[in-house]
PDB file of N, CA and C in Angstrom:
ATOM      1  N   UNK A   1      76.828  92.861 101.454  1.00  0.00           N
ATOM      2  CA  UNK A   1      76.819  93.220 102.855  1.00  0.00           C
ATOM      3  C   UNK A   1      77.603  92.197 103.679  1.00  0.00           C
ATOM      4  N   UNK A   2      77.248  90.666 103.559  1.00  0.00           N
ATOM      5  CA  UNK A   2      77.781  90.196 104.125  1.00  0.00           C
ATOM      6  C   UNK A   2      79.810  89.991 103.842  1.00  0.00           C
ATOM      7  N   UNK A   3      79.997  90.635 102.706  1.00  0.00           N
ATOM      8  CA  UNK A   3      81.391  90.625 102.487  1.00  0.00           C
ATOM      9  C   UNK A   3      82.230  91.823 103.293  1.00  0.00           C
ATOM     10  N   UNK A   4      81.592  92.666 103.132  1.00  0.00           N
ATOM     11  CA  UNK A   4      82.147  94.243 104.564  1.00  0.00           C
ATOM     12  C   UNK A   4      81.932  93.686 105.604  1.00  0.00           C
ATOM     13  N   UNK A   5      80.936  93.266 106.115  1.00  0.00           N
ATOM     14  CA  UNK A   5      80.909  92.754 107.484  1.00  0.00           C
ATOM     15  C   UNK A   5      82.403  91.448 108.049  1.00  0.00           C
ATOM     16  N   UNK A   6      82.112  90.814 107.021  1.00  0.00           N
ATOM     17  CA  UNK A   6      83.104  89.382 107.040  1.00  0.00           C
ATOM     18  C   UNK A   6      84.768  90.178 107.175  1.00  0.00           C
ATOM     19  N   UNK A   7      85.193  91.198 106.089  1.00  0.00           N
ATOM     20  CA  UNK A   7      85.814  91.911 106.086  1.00  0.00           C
ATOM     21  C   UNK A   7      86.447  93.243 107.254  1.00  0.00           C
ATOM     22  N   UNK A   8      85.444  93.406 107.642  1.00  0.00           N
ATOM     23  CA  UNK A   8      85.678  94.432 108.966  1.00  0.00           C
ATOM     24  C   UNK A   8      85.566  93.712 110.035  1.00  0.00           C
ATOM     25  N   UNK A   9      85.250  92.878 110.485  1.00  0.00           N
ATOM     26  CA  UNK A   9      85.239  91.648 111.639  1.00  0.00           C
ATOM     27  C   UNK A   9      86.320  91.127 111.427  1.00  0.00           C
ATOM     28  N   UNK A  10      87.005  90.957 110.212  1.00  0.00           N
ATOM     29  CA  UNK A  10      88.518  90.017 110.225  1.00  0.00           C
ATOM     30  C   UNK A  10      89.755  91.204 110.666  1.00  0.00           C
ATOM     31  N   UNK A  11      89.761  92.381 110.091  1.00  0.00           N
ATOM     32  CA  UNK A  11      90.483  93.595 110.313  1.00  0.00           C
ATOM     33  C   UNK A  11      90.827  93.350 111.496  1.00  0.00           C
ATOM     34  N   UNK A  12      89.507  93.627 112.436  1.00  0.00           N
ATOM     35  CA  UNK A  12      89.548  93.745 114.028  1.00  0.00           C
ATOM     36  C   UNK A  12      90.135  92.442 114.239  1.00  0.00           C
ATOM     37  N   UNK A  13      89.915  90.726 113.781  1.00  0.00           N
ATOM     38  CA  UNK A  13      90.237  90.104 114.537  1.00  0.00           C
ATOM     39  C   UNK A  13      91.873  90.171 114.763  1.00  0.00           C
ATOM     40  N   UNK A  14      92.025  90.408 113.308  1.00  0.00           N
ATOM     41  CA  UNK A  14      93.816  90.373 112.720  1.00  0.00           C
ATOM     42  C   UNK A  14      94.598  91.472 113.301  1.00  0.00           C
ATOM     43  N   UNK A  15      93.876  92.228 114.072  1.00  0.00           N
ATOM     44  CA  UNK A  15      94.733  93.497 114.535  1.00  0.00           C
ATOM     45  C   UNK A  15      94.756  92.663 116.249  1.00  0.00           C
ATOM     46  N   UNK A  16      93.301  92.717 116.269  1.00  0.00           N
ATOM     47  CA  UNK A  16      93.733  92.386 117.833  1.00  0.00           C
ATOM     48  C   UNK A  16      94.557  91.365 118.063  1.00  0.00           C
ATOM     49  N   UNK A  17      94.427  90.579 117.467  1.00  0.00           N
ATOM     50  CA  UNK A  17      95.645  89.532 117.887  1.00  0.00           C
ATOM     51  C   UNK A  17      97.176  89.560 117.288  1.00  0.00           C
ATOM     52  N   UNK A  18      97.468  90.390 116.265  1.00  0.00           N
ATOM     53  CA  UNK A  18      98.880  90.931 116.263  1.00  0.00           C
ATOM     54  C   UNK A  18      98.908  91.643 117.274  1.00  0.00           C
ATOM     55  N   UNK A  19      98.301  92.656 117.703  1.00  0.00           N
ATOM     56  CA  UNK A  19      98.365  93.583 118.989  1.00  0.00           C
ATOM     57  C   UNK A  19      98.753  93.079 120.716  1.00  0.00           C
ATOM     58  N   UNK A  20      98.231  91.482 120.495  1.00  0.00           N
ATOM     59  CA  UNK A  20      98.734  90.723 121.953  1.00  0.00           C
ATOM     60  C   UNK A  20     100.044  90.504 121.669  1.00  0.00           C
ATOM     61  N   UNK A  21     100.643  90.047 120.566  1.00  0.00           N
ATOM     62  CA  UNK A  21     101.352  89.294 120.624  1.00  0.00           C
ATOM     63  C   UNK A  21     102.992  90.961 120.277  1.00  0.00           C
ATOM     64  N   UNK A  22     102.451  91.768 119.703  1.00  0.00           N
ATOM     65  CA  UNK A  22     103.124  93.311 120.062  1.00  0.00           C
ATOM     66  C   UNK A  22     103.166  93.678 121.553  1.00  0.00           C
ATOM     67  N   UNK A  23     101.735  93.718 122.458  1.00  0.00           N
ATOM     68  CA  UNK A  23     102.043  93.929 123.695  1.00  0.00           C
ATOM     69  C   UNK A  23     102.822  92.758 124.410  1.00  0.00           C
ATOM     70  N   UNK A  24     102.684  91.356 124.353  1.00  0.00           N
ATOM     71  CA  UNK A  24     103.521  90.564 124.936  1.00  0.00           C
ATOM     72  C   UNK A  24     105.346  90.995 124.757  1.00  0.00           C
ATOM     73  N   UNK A  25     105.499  91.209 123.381  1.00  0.00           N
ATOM     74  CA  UNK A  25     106.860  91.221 123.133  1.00  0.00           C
ATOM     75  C   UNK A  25     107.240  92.670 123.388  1.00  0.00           C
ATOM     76  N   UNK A  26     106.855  93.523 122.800  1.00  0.00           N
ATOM     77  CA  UNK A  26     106.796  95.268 122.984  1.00  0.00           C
ATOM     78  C   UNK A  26     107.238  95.708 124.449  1.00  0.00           C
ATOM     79  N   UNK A  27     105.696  95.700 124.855  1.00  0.00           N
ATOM     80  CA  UNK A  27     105.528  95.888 125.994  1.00  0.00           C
ATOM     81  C   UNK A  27     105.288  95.589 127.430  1.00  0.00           C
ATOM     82  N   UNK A  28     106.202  94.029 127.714  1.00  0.00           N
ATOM     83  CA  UNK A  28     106.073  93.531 128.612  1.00  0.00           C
ATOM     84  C   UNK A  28     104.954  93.370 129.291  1.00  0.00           C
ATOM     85  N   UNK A  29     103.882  92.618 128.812  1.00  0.00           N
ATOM     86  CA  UNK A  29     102.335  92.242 129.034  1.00  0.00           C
ATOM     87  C   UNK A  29     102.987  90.789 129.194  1.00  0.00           C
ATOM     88  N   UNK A  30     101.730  90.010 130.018  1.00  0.00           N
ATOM     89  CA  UNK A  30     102.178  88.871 130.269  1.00  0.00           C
ATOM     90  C   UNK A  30     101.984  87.821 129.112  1.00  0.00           C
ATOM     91  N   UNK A  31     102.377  86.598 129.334  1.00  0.00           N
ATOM     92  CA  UNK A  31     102.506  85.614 128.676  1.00  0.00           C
ATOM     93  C   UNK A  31     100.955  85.455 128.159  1.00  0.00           C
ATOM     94  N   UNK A  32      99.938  85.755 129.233  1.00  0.00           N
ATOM     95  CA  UNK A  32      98.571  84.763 129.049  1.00  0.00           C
ATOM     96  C   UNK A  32      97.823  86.106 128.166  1.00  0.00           C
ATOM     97  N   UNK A  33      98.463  87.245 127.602  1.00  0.00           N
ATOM     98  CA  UNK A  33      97.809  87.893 126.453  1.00  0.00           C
ATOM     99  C   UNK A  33      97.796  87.257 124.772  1.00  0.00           C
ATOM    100  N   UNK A  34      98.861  86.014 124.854  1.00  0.00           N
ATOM    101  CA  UNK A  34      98.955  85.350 123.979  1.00  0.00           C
ATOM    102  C   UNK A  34      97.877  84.394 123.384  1.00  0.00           C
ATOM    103  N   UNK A  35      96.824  83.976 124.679  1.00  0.00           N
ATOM    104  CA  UNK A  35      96.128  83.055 124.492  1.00  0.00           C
ATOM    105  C   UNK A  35      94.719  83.885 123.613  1.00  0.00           C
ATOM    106  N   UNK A  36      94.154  84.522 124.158  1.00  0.00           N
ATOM    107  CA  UNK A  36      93.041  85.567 123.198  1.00  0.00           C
ATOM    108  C   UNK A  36      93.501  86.167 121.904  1.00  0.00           C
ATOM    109  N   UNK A  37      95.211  86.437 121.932  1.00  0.00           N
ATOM    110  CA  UNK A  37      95.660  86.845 120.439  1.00  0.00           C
ATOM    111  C   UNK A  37      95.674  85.978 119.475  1.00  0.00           C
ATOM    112  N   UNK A  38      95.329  84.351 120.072  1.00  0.00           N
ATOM    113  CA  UNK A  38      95.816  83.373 119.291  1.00  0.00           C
ATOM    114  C   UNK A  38      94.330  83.139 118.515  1.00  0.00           C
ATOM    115  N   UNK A  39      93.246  82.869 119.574  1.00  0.00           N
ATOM    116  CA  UNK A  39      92.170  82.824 119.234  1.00  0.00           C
ATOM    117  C   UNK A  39      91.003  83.995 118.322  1.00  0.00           C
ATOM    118  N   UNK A  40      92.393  85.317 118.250  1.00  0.00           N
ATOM    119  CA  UNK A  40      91.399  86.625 117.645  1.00  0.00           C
ATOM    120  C   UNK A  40      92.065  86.004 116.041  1.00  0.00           C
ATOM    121  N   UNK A  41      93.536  85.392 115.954  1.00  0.00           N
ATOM    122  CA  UNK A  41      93.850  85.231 114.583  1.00  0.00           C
ATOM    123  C   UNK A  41      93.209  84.029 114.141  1.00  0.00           C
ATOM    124  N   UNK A  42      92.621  82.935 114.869  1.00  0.00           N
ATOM    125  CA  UNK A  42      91.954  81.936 113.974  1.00  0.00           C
ATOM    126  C   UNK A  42      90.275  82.498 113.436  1.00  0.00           C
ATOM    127  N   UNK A  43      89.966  83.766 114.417  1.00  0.00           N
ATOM    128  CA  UNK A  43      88.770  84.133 113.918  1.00  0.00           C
ATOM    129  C   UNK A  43      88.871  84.687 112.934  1.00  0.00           C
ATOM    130  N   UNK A  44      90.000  85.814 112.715  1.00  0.00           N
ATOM    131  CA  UNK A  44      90.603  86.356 111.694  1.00  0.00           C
ATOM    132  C   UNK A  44      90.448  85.444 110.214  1.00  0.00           C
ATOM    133  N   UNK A  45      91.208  84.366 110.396  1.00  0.00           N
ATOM    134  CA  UNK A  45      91.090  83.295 109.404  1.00  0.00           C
ATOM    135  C   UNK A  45      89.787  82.948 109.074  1.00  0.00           C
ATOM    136  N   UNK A  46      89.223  82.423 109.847  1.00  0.00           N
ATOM    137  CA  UNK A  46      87.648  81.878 109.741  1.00  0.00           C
ATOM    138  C   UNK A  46      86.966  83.085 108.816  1.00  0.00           C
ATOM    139  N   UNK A  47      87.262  84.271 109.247  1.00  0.00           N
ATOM    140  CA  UNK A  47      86.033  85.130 108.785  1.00  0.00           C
ATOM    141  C   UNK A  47      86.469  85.652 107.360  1.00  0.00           C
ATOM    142  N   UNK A  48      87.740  85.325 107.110  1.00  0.00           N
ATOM    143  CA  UNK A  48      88.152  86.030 105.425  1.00  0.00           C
ATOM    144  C   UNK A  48      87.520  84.598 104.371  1.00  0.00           C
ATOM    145  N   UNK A  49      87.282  83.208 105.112  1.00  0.00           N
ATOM    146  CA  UNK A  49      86.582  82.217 104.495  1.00  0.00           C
ATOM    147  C   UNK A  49      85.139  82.479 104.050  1.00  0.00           C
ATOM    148  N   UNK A  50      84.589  83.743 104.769  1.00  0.00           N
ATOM    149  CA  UNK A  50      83.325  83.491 104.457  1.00  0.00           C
ATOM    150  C   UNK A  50      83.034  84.970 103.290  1.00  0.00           C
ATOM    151  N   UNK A  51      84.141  85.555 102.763  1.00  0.00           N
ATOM    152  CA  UNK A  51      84.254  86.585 101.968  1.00  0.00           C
ATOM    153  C   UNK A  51      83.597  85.804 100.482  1.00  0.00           C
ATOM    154  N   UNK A  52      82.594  86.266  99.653  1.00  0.00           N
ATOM    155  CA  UNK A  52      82.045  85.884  98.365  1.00  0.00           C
ATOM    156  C   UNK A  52      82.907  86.189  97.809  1.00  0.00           C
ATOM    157  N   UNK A  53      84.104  85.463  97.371  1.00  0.00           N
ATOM    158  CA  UNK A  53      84.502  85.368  96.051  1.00  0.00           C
ATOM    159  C   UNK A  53      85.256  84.161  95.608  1.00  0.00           C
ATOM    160  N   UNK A  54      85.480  83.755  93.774  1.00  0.00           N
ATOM    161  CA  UNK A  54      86.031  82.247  93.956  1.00  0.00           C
ATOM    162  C   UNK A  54      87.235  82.358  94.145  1.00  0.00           C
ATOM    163  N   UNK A  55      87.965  83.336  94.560  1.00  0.00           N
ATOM    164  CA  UNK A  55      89.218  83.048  94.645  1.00  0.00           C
ATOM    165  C   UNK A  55      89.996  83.487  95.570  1.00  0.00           C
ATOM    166  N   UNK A  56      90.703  82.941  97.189  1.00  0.00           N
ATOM    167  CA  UNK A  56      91.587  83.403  98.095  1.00  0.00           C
ATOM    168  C   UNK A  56      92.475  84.699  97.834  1.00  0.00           C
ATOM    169  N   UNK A  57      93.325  84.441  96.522  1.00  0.00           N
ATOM    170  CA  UNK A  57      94.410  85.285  96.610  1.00  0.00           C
ATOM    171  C   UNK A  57      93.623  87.113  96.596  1.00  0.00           C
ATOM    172  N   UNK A  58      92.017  87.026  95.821  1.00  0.00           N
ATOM    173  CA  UNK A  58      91.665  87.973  95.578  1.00  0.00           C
ATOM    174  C   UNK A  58      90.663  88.601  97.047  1.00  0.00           C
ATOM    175  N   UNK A  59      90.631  87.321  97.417  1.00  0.00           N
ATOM    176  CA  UNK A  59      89.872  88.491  98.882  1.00  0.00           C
ATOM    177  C   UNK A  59      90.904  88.732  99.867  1.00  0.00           C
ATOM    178  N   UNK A  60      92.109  87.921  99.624  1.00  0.00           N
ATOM    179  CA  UNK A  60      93.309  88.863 100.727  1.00  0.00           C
ATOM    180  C   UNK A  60      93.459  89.942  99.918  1.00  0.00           C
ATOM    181  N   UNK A  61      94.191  90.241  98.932  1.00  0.00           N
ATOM    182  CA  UNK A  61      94.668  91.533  98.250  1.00  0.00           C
ATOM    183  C   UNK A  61      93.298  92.590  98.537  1.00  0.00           C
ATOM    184  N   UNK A  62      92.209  92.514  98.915  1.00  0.00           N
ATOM    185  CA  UNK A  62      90.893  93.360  98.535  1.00  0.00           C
ATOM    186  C   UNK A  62      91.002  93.313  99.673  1.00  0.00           C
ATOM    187  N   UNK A  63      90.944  92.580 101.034  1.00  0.00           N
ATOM    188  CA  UNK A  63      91.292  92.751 102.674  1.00  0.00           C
ATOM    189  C   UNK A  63      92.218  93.528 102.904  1.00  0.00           C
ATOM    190  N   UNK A  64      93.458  93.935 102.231  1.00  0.00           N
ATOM    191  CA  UNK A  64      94.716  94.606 102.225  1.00  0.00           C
ATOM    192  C   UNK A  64      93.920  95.857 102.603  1.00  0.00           C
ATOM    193  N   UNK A  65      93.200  96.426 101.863  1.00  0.00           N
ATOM    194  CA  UNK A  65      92.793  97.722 101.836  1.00  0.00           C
ATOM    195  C   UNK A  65      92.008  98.038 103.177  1.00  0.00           C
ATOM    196  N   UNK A  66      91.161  96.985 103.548  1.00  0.00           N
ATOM    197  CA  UNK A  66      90.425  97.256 104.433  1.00  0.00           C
ATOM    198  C   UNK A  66      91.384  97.483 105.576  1.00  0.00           C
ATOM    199  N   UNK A  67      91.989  96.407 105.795  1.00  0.00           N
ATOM    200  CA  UNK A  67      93.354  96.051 106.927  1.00  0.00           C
ATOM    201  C   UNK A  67      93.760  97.849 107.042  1.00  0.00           C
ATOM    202  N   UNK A  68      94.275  98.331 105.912  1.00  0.00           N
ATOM    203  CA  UNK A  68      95.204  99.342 106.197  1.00  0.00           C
ATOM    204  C   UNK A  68      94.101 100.342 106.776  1.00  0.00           C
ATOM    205  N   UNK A  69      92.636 100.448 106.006  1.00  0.00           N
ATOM    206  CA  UNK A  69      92.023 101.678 107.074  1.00  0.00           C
ATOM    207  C   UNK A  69      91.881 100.990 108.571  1.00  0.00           C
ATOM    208  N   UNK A  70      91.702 100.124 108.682  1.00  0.00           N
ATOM    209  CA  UNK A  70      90.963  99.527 110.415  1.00  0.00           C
ATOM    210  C   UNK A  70      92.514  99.410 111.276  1.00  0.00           C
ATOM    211  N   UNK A  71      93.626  99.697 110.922  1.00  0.00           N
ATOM    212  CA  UNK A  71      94.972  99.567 111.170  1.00  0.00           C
ATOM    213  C   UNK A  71      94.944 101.140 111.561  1.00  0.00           C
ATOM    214  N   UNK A  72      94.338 101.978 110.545  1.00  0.00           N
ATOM    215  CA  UNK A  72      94.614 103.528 111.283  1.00  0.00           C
ATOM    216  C   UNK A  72      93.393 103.675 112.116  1.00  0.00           C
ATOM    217  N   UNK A  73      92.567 103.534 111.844  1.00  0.00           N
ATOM    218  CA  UNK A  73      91.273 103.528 112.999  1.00  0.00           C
ATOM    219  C   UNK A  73      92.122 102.950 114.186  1.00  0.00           C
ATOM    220  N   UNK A  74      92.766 101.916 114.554  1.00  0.00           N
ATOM    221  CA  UNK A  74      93.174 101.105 115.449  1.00  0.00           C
ATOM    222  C   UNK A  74      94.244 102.066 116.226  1.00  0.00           C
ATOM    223  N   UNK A  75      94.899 102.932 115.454  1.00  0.00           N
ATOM    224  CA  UNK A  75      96.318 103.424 115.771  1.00  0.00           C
ATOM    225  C   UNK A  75      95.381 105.647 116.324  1.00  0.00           C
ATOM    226  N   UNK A  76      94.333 105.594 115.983  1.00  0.00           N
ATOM    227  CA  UNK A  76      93.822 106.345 116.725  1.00  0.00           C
ATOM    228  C   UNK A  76      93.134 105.957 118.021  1.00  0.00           C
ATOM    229  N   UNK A  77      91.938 104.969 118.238  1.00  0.00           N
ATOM    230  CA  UNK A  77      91.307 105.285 118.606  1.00  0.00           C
ATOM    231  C   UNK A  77      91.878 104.492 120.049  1.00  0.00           C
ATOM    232  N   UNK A  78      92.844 103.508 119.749  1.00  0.00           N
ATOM    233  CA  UNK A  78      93.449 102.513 121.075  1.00  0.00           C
ATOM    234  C   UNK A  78      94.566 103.284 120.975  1.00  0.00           C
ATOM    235  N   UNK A  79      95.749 103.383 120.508  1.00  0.00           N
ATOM    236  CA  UNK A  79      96.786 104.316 120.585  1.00  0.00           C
ATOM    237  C   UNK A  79      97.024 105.578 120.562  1.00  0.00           C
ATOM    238  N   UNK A  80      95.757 106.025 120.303  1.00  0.00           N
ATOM    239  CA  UNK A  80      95.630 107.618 120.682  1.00  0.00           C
ATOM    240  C   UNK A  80      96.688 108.492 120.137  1.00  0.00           C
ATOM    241  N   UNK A  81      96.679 108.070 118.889  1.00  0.00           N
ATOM    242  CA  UNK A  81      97.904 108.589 117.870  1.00  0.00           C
ATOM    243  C   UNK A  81      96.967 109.034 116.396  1.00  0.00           C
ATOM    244  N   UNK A  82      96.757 110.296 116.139  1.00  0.00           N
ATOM    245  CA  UNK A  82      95.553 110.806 115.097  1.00  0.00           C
ATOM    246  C   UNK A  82      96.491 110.586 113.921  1.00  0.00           C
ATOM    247  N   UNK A  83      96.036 109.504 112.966  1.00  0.00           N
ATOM    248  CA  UNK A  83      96.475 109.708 111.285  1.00  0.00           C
ATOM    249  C   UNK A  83      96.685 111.021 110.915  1.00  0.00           C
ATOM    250  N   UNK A  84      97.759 111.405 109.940  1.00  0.00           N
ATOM    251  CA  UNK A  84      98.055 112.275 109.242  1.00  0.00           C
ATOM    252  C   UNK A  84      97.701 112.445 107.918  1.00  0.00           C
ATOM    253  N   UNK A  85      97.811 113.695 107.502  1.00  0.00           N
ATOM    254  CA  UNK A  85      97.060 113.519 105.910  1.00  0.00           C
ATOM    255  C   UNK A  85      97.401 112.402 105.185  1.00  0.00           C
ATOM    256  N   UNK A  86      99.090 112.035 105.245  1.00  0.00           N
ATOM    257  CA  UNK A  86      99.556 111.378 104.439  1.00  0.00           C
ATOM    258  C   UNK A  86      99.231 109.668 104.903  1.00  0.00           C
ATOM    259  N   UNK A  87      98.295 109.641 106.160  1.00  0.00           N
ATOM    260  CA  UNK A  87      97.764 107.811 106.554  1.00  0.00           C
ATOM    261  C   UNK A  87      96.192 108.193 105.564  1.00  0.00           C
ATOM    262  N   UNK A  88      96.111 109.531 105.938  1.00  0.00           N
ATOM    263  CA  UNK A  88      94.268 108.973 105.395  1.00  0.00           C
ATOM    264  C   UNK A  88      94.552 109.437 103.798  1.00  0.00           C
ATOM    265  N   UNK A  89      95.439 110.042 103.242  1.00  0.00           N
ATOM    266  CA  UNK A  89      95.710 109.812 101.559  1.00  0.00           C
ATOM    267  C   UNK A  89      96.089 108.131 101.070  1.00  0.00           C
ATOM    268  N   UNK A  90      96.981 107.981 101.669  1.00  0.00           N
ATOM    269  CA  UNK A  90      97.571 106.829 101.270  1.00  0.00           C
ATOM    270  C   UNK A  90      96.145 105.280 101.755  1.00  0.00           C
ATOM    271  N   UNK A  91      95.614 105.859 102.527  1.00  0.00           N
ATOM    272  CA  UNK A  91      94.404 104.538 103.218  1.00  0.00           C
ATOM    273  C   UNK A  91      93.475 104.958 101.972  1.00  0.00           C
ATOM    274  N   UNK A  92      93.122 105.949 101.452  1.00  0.00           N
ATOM    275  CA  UNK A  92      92.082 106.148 100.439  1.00  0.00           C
ATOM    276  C   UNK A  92      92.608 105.612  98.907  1.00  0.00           C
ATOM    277  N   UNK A  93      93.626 105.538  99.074  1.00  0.00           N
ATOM    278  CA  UNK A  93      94.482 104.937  97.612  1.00  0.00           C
ATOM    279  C   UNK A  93      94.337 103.412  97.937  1.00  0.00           C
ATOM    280  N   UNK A  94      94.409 102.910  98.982  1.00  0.00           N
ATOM    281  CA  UNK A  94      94.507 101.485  98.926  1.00  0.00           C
ATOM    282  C   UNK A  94      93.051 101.227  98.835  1.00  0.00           C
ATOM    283  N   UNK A  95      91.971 101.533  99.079  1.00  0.00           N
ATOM    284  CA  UNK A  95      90.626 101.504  99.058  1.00  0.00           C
ATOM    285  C   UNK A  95      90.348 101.607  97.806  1.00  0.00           C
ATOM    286  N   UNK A  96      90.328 102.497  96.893  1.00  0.00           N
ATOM    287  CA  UNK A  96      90.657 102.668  95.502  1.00  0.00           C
ATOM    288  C   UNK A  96      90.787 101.427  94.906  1.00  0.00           C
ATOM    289  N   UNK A  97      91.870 101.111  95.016  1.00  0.00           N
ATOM    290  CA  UNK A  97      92.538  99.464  94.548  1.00  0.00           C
ATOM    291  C   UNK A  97      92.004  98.499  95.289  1.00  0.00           C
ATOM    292  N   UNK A  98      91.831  98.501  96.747  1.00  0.00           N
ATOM    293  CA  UNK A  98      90.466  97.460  96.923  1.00  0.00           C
ATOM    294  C   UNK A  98      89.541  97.249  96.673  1.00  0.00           C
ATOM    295  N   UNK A  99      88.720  98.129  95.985  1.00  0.00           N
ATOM    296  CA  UNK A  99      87.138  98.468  94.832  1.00  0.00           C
ATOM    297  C   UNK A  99      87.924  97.680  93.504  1.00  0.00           C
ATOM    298  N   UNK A 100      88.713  98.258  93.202  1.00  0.00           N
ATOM    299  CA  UNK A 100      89.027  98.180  91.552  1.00  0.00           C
ATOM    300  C   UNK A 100      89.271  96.290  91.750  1.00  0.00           C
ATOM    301  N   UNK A 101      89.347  95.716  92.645  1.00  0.00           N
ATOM    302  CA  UNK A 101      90.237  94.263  92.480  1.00  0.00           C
ATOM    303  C   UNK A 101      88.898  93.503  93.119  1.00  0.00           C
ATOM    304  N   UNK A 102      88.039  94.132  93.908  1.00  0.00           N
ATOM    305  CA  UNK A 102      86.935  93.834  94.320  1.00  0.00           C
ATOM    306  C   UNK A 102      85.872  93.504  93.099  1.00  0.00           C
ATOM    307  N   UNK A 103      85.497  94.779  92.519  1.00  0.00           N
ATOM    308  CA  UNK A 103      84.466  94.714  91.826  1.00  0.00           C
ATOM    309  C   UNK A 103      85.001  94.919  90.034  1.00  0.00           C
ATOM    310  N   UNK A 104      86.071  94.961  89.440  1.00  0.00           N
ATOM    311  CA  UNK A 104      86.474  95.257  88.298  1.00  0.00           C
ATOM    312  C   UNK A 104      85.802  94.498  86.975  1.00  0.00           C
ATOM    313  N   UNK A 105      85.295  94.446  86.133  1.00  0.00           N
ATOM    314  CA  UNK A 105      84.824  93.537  85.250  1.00  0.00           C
ATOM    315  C   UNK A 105      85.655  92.442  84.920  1.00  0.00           C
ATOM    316  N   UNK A 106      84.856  91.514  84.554  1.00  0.00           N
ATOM    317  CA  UNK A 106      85.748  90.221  84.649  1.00  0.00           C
ATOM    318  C   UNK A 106      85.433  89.467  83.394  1.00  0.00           C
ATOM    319  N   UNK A 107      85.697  88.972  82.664  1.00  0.00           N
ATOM    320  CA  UNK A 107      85.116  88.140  81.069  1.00  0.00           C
ATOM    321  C   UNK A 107      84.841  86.463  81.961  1.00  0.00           C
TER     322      UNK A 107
END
């Protein structure tokens, strides 16, 4: 439990703060949207630290998956742009492979 949670709290942090730093440059938002984007990516960081497993490279690659669904959640529900079959096929394939790298047997 506490690894989905740690995991879906980093999604959001890692989106929202690429998202300031897209509206700063994108869309002519001001300078001081930079300062909360800066502080959503160190939470971002902080919270993939507290993911159970012994090894970094394997809770980013297993975050990948999550990232890409909370990336289309993000691109509906703030951009008001509805995924297509081919976001929620392709988001269910990376989920797939985030289970399999998550939980796969290990010797």
């Amino acid at each position: 439990m506490k690894t989905a949670v740690a995991y879906t709290g980093a999604a959001i942090a890692e989106i929202a703060g690429c998202f300031a730093f897209w509206g700063w440059l994108r869309l002519g938002k001001p300078a001081w949207w930079l300062f909360p984007g800066l502080l959503a990516l160190i939470l971002f960081a902080y919270l993939l630290t507290l993911v159970e497993t012994n090894a970094a490279g394997r809770a980013y690659a297993t975050y990948g998956g999550i990232y890409i669904v909370a990336s289309l959640a993000w691109l509906w529900m703030v951009e008001s742009i509805r995924p297509d079959r081919w976001d929620v096929a392709g988001a269910c394939l990376c989920l797939i492979g985030a289970a399999i790298i998550l939980w796969g047997p290990r010797g």
